[in-house]
N, C-alpha and C. Protein backbone atom coordinates (compact mmCIF):
# COMPACT_ATOMS: atom_id res chain seq x y z
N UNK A 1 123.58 59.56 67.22
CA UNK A 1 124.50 58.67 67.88
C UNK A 1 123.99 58.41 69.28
N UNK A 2 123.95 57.06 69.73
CA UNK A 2 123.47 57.40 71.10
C UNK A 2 124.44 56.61 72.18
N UNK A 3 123.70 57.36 73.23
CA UNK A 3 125.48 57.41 74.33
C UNK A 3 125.14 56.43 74.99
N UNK A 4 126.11 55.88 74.96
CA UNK A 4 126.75 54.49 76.26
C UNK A 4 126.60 54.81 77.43
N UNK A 5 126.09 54.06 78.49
CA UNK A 5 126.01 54.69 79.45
C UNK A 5 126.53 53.62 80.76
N UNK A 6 127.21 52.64 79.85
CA UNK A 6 127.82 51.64 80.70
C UNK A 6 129.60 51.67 80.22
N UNK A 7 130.10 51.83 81.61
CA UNK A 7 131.87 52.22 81.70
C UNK A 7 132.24 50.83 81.74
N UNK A 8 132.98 51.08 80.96
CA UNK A 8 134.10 49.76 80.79
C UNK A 8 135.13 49.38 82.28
N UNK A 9 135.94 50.59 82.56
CA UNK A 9 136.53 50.44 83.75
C UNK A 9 135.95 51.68 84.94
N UNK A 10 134.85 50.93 85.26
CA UNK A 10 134.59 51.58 86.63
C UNK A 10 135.40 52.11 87.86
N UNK A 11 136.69 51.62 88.19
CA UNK A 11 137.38 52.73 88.44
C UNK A 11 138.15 54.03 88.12
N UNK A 12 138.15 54.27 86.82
CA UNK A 12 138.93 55.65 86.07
C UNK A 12 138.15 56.15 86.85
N UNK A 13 138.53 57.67 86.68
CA UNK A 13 138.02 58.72 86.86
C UNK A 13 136.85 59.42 85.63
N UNK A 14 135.65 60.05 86.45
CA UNK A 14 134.77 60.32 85.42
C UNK A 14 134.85 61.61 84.46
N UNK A 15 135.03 61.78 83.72
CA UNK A 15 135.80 63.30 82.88
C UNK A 15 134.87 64.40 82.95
N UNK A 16 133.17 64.25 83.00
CA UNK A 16 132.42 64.94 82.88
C UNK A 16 131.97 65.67 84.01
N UNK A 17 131.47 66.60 84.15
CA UNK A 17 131.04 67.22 85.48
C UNK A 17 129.23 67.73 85.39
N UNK A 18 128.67 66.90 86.27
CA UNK A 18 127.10 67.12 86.22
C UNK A 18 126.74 68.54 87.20
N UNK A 19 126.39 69.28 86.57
CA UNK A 19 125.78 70.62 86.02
C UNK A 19 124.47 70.99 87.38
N UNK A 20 123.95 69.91 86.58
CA UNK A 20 122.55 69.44 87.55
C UNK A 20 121.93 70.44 89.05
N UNK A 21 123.57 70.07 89.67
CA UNK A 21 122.85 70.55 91.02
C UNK A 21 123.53 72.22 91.02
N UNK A 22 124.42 72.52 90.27
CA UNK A 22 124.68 73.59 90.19
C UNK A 22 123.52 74.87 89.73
N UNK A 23 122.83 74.11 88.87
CA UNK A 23 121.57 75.12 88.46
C UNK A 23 120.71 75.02 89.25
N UNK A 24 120.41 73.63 89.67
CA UNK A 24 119.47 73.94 91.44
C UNK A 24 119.58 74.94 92.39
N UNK A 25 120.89 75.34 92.48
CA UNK A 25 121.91 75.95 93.77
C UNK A 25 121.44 77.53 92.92
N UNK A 26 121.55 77.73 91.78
CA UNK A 26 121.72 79.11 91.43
C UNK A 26 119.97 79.42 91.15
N UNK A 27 119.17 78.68 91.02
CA UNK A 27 117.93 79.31 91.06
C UNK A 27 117.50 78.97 92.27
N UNK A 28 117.75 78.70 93.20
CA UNK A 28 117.31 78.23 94.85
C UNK A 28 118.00 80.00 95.04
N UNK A 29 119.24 80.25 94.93
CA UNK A 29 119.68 81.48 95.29
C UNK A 29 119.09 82.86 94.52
N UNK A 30 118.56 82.33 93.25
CA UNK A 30 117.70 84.04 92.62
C UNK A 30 116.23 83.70 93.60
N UNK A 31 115.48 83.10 93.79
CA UNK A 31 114.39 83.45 94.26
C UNK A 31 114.40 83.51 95.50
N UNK A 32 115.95 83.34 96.59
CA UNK A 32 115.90 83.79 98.25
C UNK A 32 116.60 85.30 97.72
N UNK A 33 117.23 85.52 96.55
CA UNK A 33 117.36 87.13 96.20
C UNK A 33 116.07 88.28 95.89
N UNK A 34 115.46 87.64 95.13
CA UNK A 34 114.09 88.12 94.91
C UNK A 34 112.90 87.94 95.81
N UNK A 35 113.02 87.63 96.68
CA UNK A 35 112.19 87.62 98.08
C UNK A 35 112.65 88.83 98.86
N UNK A 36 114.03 88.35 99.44
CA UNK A 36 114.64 89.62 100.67
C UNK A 36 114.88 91.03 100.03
N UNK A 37 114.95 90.99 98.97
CA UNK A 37 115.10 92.49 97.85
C UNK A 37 113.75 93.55 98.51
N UNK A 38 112.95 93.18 98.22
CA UNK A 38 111.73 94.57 98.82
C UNK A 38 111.97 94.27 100.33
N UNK A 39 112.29 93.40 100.77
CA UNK A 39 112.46 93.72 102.09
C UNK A 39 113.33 94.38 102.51
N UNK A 40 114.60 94.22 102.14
CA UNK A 40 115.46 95.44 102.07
C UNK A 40 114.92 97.19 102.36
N UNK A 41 114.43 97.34 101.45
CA UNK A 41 113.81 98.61 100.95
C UNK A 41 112.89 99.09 101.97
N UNK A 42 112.28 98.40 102.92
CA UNK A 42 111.53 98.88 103.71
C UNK A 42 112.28 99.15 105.19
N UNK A 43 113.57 99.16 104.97
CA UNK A 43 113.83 99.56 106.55
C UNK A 43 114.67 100.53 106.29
N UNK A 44 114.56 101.11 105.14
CA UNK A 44 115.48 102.64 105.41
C UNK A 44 114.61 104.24 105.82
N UNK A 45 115.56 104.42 106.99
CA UNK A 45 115.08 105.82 107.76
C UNK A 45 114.90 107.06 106.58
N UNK A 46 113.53 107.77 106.36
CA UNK A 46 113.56 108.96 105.99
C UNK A 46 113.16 109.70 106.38
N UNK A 47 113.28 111.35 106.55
CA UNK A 47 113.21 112.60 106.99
C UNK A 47 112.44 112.90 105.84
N UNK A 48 111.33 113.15 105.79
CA UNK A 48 110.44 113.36 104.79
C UNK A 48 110.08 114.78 104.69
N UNK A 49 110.11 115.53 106.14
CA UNK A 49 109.62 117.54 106.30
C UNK A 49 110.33 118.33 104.93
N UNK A 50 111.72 117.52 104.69
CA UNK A 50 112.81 118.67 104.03
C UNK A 50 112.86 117.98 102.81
N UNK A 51 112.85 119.68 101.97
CA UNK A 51 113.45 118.88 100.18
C UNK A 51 114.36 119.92 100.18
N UNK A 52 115.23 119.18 99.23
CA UNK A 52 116.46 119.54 98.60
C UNK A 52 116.94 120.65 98.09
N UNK A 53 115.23 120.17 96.87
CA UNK A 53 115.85 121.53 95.84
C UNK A 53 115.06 122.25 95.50
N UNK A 54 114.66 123.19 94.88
CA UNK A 54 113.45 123.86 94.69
C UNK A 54 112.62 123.31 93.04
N UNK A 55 111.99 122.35 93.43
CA UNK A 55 111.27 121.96 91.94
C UNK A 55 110.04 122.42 91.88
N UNK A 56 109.46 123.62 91.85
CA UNK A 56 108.15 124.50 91.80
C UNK A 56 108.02 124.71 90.33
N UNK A 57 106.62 124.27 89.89
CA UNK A 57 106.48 124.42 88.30
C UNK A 57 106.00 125.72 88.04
N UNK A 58 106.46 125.90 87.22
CA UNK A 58 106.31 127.72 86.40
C UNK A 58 104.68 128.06 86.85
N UNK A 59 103.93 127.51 85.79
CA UNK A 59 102.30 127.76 85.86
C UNK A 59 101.47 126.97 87.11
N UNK A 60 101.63 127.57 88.23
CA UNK A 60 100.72 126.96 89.34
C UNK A 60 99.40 126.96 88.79
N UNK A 61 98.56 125.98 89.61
CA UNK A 61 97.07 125.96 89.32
C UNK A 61 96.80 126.87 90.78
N UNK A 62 95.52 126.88 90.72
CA UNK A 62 94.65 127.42 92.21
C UNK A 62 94.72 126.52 92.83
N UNK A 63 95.35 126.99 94.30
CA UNK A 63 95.17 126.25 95.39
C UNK A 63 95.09 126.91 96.07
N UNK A 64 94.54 126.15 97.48
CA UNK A 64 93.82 126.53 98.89
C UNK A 64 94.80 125.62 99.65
N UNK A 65 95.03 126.40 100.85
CA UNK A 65 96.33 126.10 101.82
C UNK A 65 95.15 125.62 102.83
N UNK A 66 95.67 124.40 103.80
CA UNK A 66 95.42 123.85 104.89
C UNK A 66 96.53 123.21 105.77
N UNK A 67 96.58 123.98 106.88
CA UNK A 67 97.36 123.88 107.69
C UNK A 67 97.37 123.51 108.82
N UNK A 68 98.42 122.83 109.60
CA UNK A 68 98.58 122.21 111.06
C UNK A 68 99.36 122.64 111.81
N UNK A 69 99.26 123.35 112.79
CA UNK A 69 100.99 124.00 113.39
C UNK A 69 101.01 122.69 114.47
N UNK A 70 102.06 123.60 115.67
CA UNK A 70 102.69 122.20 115.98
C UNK A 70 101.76 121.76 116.86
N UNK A 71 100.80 122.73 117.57
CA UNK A 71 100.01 122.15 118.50
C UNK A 71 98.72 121.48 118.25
N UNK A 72 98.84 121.12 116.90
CA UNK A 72 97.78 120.24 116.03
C UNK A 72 96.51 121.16 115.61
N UNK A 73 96.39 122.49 115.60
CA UNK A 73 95.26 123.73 115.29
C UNK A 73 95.34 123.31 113.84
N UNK A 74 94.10 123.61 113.03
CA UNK A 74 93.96 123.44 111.99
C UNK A 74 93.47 124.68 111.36
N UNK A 75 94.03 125.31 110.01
CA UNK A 75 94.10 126.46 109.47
C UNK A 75 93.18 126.39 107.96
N UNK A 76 92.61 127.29 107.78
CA UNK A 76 92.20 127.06 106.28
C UNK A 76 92.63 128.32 105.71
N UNK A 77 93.57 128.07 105.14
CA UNK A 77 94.28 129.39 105.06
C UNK A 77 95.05 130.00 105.43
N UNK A 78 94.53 131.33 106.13
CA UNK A 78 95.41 132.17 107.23
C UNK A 78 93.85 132.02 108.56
N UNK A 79 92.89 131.06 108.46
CA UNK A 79 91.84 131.39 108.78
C UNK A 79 91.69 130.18 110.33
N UNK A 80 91.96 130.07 111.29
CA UNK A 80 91.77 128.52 112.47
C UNK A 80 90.76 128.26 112.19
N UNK A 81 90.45 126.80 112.11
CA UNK A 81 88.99 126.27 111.94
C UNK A 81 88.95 124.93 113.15
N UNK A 82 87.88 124.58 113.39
CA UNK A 82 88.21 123.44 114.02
C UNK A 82 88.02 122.50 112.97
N UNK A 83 87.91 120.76 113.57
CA UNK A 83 88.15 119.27 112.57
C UNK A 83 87.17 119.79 111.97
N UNK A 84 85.71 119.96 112.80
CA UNK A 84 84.30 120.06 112.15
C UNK A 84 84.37 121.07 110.83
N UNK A 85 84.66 122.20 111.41
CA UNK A 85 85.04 123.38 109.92
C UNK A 85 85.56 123.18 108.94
N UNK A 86 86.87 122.48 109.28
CA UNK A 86 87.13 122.39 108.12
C UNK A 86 86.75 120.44 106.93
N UNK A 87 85.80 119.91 107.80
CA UNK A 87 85.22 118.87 107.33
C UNK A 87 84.01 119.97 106.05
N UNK A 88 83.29 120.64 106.68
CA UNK A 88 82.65 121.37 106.24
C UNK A 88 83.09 122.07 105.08
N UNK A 89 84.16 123.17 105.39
CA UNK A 89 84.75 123.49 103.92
C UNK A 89 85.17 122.99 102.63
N UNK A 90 85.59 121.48 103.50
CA UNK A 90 85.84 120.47 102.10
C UNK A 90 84.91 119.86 101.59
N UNK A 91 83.38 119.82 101.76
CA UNK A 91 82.13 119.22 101.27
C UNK A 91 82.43 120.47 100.49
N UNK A 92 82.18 122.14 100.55
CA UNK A 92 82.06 123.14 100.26
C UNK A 92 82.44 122.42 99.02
N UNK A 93 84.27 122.94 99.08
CA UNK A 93 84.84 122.46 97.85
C UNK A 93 84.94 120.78 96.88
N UNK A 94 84.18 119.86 97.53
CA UNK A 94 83.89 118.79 96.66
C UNK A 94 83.21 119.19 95.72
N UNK A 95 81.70 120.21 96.10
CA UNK A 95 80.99 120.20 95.23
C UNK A 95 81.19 121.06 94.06
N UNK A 96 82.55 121.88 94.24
CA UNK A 96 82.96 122.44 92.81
C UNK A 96 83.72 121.72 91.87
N UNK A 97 82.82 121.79 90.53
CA UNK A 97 83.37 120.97 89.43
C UNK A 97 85.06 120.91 88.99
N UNK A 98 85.81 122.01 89.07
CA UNK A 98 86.73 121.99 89.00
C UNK A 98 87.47 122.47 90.29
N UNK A 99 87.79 121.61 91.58
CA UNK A 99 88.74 121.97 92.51
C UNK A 99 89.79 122.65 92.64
N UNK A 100 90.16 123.06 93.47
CA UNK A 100 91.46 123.52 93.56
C UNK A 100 92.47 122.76 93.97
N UNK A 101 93.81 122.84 93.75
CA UNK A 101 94.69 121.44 94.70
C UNK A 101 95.10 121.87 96.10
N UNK A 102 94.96 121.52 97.10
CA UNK A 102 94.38 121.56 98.76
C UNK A 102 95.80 121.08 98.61
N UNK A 103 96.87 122.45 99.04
CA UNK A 103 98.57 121.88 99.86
C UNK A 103 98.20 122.35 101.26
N UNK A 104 98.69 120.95 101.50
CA UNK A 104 98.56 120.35 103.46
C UNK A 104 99.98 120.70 103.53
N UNK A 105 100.12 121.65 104.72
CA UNK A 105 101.26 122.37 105.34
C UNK A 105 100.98 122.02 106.91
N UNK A 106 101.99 120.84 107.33
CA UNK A 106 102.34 120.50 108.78
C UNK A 106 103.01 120.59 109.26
N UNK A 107 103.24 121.07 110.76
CA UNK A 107 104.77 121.02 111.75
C UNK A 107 105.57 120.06 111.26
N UNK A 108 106.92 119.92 111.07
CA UNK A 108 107.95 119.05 111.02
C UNK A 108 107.56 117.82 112.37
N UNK A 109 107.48 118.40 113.76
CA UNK A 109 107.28 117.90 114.81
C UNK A 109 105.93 117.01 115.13
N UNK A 110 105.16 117.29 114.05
CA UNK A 110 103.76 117.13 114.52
C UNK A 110 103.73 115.90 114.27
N UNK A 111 103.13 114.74 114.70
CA UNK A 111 102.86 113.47 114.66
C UNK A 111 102.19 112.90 113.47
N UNK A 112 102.38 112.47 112.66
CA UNK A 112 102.25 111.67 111.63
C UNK A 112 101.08 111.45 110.75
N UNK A 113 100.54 110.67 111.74
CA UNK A 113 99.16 110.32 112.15
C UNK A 113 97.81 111.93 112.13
N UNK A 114 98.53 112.94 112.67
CA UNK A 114 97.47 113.97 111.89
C UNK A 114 97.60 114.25 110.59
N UNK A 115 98.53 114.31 110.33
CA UNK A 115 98.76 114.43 108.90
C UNK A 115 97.72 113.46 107.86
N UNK A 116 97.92 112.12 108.09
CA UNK A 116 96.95 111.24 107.62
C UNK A 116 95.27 111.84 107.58
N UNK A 117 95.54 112.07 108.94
CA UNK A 117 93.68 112.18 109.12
C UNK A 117 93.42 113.32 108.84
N UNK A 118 93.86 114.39 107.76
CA UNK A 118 93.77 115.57 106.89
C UNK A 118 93.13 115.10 105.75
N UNK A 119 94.07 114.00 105.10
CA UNK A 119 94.59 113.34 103.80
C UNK A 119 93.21 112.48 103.95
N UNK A 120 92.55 111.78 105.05
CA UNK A 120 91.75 110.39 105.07
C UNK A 120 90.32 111.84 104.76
N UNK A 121 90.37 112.79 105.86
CA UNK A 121 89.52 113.58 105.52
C UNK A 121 89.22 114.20 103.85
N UNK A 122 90.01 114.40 103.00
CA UNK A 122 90.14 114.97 101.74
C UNK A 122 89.56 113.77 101.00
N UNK A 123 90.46 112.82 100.85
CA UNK A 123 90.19 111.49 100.42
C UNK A 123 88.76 110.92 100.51
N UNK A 124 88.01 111.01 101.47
CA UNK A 124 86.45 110.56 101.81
C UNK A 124 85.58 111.67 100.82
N UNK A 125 86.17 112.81 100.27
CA UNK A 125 84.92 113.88 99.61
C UNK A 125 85.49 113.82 98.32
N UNK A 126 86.25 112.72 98.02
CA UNK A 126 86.85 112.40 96.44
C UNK A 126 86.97 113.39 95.92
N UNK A 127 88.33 114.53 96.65
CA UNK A 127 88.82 114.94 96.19
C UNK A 127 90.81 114.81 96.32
N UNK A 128 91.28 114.57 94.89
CA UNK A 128 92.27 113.90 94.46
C UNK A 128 93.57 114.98 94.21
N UNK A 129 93.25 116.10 93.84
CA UNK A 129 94.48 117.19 93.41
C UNK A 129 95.25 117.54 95.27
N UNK A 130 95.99 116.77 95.79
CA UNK A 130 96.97 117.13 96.82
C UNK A 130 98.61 117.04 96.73
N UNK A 131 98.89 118.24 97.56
CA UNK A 131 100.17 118.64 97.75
C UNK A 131 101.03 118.58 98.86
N UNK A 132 101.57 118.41 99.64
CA UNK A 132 102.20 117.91 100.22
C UNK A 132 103.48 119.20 100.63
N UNK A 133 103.52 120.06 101.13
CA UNK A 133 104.54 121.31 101.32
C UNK A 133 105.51 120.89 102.39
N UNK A 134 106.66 121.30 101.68
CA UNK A 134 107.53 120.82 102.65
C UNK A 134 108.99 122.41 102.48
N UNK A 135 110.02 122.30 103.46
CA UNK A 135 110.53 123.33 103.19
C UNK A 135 111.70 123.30 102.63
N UNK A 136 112.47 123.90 101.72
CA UNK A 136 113.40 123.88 100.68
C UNK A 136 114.75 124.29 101.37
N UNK A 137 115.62 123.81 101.53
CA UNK A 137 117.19 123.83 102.04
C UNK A 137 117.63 124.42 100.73
């Protein structure tokens, strides 16, 4: 059947309601939703030092502790090393076939940014098994 598209009395009122710009309006509004959405997500404050709960898995593997206290000293172990030493120890341990996983233990206080340049250090001798210690409330 095909539709007329010429009105007899051009002043009635039109019965139908065009749709049209309504679906314009609602996908103009999902993709300014789906834009600001991850943006969202990036401005919430976290306290990252503290966990919750205690999720420690039964069967640990071998690991070797490296540590930062607050005055930025670097530990291999229970052992102070300086940057150089312990650059050194971690060639040591690259070259063993099966690593150990290296948990980086830092001051709560300590600036950020050393933390990284532990992680950038580990990361450059492609080694991948890291932990991240934090303290349990």
């Amino acid at each position: 059947m095909a539709r007329n598209f010429h009105r007899k009395d051009r002043l009635s009122a039109l019965t139908e309601i065009n749709v049209t710009p309504l679906i314009d309006l609602a996908f103009a509004l999902l993709i300014i939703f789906m834009i600001t959405t991850p943006l969202l997500e990036q401005t919430i404050e976290v306290n990252l030092p503290v966990e919750s709960s205690s999720s420690q898995p039964e069967d640990r593997e071998e690991f070797q502790s490296v540590a930062i206290d607050r005055a930025g000293r670097y530990f291999w172990g229970e052992d102070p090393v300086s940057r150089a030493e312990l650059g050194e120890l971690l060639d040591v341990l690259a070259q063993d076939p099966a690593p150990p996983v290296l948990s980086i233990r830092a001051d709560a206080t300590l600036p950020y940014q050393k933390v990284i340049a532990v992680i950038d250090m580990i990361k450059q001798r492609k080694l991948s098994k890291i932990s991240l210690d934090t303290k349990v409330e």
